[in-house]
PDB file of N, CA and C in Angstrom:
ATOM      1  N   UNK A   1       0.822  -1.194   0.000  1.00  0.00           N
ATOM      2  CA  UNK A   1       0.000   0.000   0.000  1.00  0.00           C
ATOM      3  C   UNK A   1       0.865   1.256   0.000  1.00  0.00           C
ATOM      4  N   UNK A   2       2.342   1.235   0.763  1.00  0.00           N
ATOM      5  CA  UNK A   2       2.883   2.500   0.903  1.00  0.00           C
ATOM      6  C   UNK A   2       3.785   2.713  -0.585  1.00  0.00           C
ATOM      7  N   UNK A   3       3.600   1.370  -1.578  1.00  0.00           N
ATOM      8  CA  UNK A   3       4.633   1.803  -2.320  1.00  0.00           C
ATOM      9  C   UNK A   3       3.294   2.425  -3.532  1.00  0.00           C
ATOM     10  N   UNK A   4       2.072   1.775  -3.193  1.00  0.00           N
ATOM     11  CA  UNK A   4       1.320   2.310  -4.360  1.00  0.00           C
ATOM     12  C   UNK A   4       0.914   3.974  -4.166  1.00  0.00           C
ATOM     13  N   UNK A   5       0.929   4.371  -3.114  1.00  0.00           N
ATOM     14  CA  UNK A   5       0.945   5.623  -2.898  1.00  0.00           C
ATOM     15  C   UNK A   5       2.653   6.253  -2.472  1.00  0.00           C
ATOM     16  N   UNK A   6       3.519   5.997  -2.986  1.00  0.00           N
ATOM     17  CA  UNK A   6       4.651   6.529  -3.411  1.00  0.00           C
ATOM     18  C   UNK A   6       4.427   6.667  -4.745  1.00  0.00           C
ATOM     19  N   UNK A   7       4.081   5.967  -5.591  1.00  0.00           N
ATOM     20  CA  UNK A   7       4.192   5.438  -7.255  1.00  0.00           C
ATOM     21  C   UNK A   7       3.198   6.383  -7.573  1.00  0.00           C
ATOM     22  N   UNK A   8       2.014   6.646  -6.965  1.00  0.00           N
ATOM     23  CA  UNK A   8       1.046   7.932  -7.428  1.00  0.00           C
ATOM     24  C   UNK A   8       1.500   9.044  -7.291  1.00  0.00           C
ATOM     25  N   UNK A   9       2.221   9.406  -6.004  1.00  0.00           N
ATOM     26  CA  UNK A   9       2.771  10.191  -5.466  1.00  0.00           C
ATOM     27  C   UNK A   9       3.864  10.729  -6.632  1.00  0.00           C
ATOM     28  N   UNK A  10       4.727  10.434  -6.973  1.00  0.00           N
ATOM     29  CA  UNK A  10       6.400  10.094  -7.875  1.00  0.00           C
ATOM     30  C   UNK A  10       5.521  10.745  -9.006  1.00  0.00           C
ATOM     31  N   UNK A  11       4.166  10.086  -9.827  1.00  0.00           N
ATOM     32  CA  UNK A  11       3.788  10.338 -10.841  1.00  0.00           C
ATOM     33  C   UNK A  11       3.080  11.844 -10.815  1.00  0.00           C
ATOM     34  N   UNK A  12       2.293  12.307  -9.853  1.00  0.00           N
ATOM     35  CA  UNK A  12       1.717  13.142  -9.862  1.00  0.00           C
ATOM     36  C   UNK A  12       2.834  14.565  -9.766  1.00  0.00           C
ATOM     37  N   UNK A  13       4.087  14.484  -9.216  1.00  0.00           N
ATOM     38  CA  UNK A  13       4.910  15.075  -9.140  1.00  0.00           C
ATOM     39  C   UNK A  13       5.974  15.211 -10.974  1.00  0.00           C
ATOM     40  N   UNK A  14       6.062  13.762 -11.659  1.00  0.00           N
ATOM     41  CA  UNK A  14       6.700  14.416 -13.094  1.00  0.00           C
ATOM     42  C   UNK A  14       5.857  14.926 -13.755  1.00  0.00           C
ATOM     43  N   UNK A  15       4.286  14.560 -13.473  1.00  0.00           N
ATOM     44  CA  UNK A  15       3.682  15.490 -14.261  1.00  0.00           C
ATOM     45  C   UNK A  15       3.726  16.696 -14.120  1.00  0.00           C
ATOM     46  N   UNK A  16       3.674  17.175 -12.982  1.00  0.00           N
ATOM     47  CA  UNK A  16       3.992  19.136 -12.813  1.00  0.00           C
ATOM     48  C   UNK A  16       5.274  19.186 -12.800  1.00  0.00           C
ATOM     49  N   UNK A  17       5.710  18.712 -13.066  1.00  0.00           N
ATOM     50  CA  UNK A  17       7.485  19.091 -13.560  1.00  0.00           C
ATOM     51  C   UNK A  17       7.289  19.137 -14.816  1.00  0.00           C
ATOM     52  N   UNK A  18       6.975  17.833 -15.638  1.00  0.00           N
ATOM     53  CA  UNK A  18       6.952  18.217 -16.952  1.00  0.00           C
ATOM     54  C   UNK A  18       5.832  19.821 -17.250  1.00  0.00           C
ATOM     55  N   UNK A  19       4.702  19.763 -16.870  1.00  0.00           N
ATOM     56  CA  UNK A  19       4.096  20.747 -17.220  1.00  0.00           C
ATOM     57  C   UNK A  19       4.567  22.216 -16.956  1.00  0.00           C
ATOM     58  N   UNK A  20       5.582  22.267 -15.614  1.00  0.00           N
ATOM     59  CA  UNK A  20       6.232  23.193 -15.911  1.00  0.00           C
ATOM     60  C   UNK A  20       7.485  23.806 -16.810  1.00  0.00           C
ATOM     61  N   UNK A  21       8.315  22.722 -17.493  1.00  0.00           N
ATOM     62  CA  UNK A  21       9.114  23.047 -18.618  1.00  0.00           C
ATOM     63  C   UNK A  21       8.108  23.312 -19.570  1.00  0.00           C
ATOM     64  N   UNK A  22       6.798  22.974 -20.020  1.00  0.00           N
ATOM     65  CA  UNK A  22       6.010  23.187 -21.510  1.00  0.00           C
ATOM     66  C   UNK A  22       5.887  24.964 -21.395  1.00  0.00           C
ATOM     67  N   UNK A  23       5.306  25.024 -19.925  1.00  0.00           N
ATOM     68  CA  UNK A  23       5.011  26.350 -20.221  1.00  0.00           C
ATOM     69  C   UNK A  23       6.260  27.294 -20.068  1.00  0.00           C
ATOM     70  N   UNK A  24       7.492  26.880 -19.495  1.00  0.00           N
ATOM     71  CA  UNK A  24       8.437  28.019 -19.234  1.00  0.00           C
ATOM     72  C   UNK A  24       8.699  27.846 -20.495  1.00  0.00           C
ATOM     73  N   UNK A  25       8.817  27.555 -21.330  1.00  0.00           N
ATOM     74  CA  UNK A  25       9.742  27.315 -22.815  1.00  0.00           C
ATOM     75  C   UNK A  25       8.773  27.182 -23.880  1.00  0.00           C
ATOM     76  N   UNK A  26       7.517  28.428 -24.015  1.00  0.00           N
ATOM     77  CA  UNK A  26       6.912  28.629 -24.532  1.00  0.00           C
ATOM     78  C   UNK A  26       6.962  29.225 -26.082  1.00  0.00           C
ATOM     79  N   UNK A  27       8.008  30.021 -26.074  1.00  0.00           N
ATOM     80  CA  UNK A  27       8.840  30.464 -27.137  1.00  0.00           C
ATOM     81  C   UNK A  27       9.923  30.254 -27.408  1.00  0.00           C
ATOM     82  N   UNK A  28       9.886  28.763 -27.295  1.00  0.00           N
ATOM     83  CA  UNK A  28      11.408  28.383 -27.577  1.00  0.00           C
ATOM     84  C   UNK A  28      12.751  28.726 -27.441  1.00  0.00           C
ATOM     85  N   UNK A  29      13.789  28.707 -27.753  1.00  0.00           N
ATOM     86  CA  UNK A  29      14.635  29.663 -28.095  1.00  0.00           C
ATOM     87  C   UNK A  29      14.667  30.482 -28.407  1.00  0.00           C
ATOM     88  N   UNK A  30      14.416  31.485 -27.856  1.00  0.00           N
ATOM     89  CA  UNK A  30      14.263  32.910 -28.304  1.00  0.00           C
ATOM     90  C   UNK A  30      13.936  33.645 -26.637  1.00  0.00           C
ATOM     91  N   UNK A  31      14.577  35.112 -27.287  1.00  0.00           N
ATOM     92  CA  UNK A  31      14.644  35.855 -25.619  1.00  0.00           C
ATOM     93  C   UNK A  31      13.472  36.791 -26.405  1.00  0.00           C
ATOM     94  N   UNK A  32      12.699  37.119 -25.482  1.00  0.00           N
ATOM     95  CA  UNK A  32      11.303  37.625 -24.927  1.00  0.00           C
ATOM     96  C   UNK A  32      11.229  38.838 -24.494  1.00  0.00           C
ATOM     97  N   UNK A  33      10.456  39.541 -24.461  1.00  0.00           N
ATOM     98  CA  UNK A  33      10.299  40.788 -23.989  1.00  0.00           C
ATOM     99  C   UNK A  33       9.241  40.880 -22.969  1.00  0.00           C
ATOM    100  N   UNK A  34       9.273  41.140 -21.830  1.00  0.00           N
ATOM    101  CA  UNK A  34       8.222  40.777 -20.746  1.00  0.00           C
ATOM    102  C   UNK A  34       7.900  42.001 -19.987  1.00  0.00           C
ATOM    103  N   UNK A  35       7.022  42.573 -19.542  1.00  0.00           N
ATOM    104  CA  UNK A  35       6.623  43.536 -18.433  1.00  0.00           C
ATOM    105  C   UNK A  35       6.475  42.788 -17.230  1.00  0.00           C
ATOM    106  N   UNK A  36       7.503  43.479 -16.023  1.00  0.00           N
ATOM    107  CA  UNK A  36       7.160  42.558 -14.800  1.00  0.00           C
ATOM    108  C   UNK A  36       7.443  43.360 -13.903  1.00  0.00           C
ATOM    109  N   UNK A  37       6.676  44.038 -13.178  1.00  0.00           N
ATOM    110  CA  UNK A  37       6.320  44.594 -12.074  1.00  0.00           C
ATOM    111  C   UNK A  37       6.437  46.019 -12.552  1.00  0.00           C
ATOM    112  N   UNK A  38       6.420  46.789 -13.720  1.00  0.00           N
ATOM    113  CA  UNK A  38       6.128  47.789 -14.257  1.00  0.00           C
ATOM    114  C   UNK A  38       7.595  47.909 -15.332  1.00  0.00           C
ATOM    115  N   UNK A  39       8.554  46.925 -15.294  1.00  0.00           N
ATOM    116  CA  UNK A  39       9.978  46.800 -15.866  1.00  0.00           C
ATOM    117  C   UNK A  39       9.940  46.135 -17.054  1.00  0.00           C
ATOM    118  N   UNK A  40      10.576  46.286 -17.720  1.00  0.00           N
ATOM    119  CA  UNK A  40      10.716  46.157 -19.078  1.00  0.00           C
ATOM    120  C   UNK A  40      11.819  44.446 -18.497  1.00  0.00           C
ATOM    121  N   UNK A  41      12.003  43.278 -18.869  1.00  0.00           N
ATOM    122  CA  UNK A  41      12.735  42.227 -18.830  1.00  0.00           C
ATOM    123  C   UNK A  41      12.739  41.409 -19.596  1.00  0.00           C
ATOM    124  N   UNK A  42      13.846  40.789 -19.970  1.00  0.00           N
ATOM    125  CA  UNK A  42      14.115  39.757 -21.278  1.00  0.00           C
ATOM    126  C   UNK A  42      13.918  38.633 -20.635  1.00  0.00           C
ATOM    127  N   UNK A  43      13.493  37.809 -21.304  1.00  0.00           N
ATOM    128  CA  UNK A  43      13.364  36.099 -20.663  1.00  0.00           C
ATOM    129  C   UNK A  43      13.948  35.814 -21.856  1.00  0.00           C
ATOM    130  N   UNK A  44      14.665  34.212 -21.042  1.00  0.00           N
ATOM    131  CA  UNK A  44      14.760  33.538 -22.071  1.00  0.00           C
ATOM    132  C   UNK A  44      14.969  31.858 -21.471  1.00  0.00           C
ATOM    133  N   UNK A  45      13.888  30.730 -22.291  1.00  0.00           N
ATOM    134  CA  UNK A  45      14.150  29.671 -21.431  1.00  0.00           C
ATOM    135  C   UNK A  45      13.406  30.231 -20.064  1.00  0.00           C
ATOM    136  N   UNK A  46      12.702  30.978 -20.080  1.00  0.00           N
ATOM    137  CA  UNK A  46      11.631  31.134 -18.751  1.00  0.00           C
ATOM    138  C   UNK A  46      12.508  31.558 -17.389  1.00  0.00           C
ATOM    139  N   UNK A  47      13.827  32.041 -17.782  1.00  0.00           N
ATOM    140  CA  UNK A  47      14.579  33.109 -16.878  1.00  0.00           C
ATOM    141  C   UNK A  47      14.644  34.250 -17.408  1.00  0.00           C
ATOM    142  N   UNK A  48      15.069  35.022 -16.393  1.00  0.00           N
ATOM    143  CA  UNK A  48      15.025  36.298 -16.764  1.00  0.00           C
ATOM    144  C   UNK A  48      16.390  36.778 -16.959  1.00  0.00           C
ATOM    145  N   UNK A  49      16.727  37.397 -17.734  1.00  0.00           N
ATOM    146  CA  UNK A  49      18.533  37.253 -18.455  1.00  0.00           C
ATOM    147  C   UNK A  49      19.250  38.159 -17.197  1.00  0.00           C
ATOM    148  N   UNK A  50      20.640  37.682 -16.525  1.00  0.00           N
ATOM    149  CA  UNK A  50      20.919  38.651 -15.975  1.00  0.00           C
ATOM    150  C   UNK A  50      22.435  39.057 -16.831  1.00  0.00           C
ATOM    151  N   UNK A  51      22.748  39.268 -17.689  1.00  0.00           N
ATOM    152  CA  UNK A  51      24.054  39.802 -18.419  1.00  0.00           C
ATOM    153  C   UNK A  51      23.392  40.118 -20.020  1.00  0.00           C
ATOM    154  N   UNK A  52      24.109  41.089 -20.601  1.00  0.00           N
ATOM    155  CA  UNK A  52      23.742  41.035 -22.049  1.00  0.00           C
ATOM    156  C   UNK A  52      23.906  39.952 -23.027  1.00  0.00           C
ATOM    157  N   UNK A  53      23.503  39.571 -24.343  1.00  0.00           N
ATOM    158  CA  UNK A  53      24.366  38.334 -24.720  1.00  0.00           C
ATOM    159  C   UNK A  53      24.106  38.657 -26.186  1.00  0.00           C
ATOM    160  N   UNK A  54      25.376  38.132 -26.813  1.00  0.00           N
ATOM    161  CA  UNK A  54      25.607  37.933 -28.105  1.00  0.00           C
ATOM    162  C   UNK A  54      25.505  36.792 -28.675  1.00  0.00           C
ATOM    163  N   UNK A  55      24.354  36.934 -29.885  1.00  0.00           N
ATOM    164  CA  UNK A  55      23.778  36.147 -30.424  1.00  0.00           C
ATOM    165  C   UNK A  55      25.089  35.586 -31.879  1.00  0.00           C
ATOM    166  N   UNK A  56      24.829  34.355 -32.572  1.00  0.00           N
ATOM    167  CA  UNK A  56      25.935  33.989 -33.306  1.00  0.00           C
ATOM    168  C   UNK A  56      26.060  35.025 -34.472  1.00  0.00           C
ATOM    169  N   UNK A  57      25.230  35.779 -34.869  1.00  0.00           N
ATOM    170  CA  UNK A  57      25.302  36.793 -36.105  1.00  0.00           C
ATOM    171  C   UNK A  57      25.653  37.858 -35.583  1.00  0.00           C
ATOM    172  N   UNK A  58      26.230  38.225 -34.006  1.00  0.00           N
ATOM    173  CA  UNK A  58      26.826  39.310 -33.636  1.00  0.00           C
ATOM    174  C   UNK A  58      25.506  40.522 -33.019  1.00  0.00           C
ATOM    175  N   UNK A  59      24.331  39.725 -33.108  1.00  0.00           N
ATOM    176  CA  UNK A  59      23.319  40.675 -32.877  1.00  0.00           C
ATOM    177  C   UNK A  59      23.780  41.015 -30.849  1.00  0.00           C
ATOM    178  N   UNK A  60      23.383  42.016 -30.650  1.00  0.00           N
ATOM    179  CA  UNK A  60      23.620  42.481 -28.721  1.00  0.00           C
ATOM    180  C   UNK A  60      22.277  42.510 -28.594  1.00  0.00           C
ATOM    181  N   UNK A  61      22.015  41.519 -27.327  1.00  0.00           N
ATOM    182  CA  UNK A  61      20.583  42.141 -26.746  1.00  0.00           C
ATOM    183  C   UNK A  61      20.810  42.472 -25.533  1.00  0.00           C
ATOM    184  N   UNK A  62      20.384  43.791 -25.058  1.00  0.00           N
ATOM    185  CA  UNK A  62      21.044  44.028 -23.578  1.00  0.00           C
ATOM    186  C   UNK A  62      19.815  43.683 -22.645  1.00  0.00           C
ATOM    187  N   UNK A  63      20.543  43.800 -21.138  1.00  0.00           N
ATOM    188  CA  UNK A  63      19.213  43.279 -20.267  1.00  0.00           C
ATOM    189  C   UNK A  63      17.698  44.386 -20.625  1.00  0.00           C
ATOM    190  N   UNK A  64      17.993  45.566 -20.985  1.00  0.00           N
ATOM    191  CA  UNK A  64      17.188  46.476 -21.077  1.00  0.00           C
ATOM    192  C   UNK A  64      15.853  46.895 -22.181  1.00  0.00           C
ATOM    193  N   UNK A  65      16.659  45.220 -22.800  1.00  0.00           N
ATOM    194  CA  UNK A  65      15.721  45.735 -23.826  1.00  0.00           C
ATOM    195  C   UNK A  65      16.553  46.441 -25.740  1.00  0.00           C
ATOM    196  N   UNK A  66      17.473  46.818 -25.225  1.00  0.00           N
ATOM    197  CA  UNK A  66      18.089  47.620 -26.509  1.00  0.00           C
ATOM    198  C   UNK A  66      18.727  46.197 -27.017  1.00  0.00           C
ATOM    199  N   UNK A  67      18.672  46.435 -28.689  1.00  0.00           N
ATOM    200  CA  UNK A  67      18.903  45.180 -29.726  1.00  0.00           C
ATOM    201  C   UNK A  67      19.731  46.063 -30.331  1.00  0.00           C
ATOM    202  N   UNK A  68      21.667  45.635 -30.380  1.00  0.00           N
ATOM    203  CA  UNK A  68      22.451  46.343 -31.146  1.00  0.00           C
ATOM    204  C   UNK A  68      22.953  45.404 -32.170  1.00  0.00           C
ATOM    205  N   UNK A  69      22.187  45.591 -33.768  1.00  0.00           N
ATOM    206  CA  UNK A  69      22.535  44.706 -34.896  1.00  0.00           C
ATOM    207  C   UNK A  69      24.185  45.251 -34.807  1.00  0.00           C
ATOM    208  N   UNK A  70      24.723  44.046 -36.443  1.00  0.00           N
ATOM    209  CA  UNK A  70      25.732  44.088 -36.623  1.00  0.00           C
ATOM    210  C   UNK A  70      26.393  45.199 -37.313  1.00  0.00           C
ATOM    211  N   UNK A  71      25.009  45.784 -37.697  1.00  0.00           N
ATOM    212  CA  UNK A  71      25.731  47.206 -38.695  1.00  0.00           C
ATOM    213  C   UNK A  71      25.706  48.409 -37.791  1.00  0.00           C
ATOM    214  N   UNK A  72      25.316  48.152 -36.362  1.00  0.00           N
ATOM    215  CA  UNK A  72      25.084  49.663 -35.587  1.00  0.00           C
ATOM    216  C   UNK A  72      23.886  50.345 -35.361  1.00  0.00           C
ATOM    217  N   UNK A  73      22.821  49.772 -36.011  1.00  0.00           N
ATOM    218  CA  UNK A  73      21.734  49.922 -35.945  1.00  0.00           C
ATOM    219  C   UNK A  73      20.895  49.247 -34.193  1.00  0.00           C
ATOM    220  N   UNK A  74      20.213  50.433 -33.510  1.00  0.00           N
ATOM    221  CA  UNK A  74      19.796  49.757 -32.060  1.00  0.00           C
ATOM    222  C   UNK A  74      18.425  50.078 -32.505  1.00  0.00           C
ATOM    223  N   UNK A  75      17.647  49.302 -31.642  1.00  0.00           N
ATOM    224  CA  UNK A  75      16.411  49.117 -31.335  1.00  0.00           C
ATOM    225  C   UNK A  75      16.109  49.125 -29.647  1.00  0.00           C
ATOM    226  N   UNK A  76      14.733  49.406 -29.572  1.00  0.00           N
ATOM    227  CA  UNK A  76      14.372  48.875 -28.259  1.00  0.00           C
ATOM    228  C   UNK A  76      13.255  47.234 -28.931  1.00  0.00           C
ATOM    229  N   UNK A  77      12.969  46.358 -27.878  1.00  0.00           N
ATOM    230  CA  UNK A  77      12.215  45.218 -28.199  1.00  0.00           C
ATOM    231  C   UNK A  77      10.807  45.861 -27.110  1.00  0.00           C
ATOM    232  N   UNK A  78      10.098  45.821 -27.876  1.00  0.00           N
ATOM    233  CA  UNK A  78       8.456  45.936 -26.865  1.00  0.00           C
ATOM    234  C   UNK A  78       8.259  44.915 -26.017  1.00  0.00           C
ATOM    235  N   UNK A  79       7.436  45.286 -24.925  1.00  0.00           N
ATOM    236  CA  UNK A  79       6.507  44.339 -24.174  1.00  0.00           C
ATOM    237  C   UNK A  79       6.459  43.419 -25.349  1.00  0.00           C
ATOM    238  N   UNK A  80       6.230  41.676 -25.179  1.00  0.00           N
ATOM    239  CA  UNK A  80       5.326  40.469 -25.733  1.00  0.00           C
ATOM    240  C   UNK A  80       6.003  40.345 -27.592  1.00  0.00           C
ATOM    241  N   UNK A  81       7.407  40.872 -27.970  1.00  0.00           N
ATOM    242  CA  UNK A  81       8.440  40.913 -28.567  1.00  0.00           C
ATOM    243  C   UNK A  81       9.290  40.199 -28.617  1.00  0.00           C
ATOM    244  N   UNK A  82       9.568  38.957 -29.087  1.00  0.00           N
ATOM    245  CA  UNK A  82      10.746  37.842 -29.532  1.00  0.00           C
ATOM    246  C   UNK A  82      12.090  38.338 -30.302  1.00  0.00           C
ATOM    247  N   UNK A  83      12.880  37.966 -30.146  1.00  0.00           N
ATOM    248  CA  UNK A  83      13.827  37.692 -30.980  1.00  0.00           C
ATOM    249  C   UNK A  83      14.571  36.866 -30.911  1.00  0.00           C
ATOM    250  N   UNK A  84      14.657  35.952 -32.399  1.00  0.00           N
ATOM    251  CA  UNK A  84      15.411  34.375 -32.503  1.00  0.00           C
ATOM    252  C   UNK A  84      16.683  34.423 -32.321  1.00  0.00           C
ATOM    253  N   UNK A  85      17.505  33.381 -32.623  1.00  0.00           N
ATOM    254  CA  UNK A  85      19.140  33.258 -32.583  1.00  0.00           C
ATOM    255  C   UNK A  85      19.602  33.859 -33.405  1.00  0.00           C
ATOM    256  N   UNK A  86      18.767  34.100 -34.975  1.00  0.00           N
ATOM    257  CA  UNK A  86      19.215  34.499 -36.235  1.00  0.00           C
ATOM    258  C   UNK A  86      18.995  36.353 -36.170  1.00  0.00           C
ATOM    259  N   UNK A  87      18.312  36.878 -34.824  1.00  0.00           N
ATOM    260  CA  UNK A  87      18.303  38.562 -34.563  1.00  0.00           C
ATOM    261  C   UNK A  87      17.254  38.938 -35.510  1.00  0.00           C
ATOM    262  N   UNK A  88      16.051  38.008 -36.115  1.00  0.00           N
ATOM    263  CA  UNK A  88      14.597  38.411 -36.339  1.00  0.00           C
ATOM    264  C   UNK A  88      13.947  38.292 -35.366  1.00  0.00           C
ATOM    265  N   UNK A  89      13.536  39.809 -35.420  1.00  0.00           N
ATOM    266  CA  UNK A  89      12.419  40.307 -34.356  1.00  0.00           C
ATOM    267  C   UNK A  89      11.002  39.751 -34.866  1.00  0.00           C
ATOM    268  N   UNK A  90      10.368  38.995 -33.629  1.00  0.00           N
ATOM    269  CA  UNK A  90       9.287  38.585 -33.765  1.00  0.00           C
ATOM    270  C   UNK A  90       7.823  39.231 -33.523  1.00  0.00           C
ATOM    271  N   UNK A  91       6.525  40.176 -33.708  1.00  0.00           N
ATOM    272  CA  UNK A  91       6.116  40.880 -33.455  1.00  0.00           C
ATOM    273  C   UNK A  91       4.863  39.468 -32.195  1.00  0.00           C
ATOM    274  N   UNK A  92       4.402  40.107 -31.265  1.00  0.00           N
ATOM    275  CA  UNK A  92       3.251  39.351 -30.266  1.00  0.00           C
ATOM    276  C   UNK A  92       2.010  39.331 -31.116  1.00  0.00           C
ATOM    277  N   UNK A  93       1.612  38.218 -31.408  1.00  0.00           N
ATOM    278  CA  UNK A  93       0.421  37.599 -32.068  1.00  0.00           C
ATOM    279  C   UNK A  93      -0.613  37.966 -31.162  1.00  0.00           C
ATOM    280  N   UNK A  94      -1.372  38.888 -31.942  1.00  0.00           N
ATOM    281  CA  UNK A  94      -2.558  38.972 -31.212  1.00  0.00           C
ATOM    282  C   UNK A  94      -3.898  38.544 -31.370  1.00  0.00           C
ATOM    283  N   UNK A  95      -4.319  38.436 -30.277  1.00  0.00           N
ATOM    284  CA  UNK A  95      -6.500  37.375 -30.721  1.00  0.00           C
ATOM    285  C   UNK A  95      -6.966  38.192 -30.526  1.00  0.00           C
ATOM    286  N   UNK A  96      -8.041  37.682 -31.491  1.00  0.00           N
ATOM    287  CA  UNK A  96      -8.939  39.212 -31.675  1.00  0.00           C
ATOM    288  C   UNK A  96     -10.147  38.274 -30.557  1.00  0.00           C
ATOM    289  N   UNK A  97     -10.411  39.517 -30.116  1.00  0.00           N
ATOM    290  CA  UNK A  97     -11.972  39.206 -29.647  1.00  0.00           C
ATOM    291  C   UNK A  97     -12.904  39.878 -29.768  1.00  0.00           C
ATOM    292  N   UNK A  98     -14.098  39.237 -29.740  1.00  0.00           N
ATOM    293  CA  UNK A  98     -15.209  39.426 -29.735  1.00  0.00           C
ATOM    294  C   UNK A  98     -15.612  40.924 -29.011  1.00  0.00           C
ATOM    295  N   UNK A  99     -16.147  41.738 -29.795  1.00  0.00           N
ATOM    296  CA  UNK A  99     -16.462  42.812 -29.255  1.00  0.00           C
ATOM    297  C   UNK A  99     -18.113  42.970 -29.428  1.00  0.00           C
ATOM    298  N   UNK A 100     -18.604  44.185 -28.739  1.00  0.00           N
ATOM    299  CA  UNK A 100     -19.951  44.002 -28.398  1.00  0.00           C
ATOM    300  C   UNK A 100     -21.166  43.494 -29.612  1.00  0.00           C
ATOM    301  N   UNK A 101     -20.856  43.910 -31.055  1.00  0.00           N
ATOM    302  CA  UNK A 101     -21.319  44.017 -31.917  1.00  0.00           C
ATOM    303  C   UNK A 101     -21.695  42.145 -31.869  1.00  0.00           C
ATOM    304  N   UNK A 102     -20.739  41.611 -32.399  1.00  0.00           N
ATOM    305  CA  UNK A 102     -20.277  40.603 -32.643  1.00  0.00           C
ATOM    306  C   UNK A 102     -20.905  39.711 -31.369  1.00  0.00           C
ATOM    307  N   UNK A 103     -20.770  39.578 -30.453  1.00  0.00           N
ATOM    308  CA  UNK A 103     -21.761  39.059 -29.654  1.00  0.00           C
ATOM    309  C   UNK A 103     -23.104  39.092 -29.926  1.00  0.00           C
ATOM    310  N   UNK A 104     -23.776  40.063 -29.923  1.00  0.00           N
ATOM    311  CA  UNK A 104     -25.034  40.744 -30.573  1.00  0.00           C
ATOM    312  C   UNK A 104     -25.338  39.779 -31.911  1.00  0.00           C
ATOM    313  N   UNK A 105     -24.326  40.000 -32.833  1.00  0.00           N
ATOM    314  CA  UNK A 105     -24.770  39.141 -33.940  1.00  0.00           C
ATOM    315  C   UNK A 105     -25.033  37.693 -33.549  1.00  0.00           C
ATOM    316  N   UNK A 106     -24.068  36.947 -32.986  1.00  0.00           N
ATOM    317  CA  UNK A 106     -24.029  35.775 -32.834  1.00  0.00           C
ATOM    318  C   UNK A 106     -25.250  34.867 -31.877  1.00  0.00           C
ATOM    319  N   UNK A 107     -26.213  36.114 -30.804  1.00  0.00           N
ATOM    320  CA  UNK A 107     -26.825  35.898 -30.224  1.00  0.00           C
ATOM    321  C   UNK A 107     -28.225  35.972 -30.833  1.00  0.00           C
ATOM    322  N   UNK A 108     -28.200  36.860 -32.202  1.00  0.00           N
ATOM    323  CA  UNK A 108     -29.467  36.921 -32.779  1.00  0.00           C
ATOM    324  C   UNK A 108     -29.386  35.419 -34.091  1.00  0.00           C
ATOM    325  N   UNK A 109     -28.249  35.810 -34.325  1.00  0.00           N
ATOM    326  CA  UNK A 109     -28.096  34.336 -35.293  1.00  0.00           C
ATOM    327  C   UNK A 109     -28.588  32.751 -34.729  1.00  0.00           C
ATOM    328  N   UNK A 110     -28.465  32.719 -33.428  1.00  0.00           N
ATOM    329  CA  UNK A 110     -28.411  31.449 -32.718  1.00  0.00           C
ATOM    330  C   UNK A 110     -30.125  31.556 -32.113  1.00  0.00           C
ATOM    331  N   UNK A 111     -30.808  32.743 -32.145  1.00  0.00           N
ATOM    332  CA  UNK A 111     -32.434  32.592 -31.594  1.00  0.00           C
ATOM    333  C   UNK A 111     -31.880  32.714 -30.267  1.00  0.00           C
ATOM    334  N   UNK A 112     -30.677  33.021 -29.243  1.00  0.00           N
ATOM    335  CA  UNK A 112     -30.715  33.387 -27.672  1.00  0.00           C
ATOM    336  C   UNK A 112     -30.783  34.818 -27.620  1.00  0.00           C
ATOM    337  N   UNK A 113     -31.717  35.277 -27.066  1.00  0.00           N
ATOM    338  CA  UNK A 113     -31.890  36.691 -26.665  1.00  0.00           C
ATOM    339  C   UNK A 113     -32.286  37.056 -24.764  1.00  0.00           C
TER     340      UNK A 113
END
């Protein structure tokens, strides 16, 4: 009995381990642009970067946010902003939702009022 509730135990535990690597490593390889506690911060791998780092094409991403390409050209990266190994900036995919109209329609289309 104590080993079958170790063995549930053991299991219920890799599952939230695994489920926590799916979600920290949501964007793969690639450092992130995050708002966290009103601060602008890079993640990457679901840490938060503490040194600048140079990417293999020479791209700089500093902790701050500033992206210094290879020709001298800087950027800042926005809030919900990727950028890969290769220093393409990724823009945050956004969902659209449903706004009041659109509810309205869908509620007269369906006969619920």
């Amino acid at each position: 009995m104590k080993t079958l509730a170790f063995l549930i135990s053991a299991c219920a535990l890799s599952f939230n381990t695994l489920a926590g690597n799916i979600e920290s490593n949501e964007h793969g390889d690639k450092y992130c642009a995050k708002t966290k506690n009103g601060k602008l911060t890079i993640m990457h791998e679901g840490k938060e970067l503490t040194s600048d780092v140079t990417l293999s094409n020479g791209t700089r991403i500093a902790m701050n946010g500033t992206i210094t390409k290879t020709d001298g050209t800087t950027m800042i990266i926005k809030d919900g902003e990727c950028i890969d190994l290769e220093g393409k900036i990724e823009k945050p995919t956004i969902k659209k939702q449903k706004t009041g109209t659109d509810k309205k329609k869908q509620e007269t289309s369906t006969g619920n009022y």
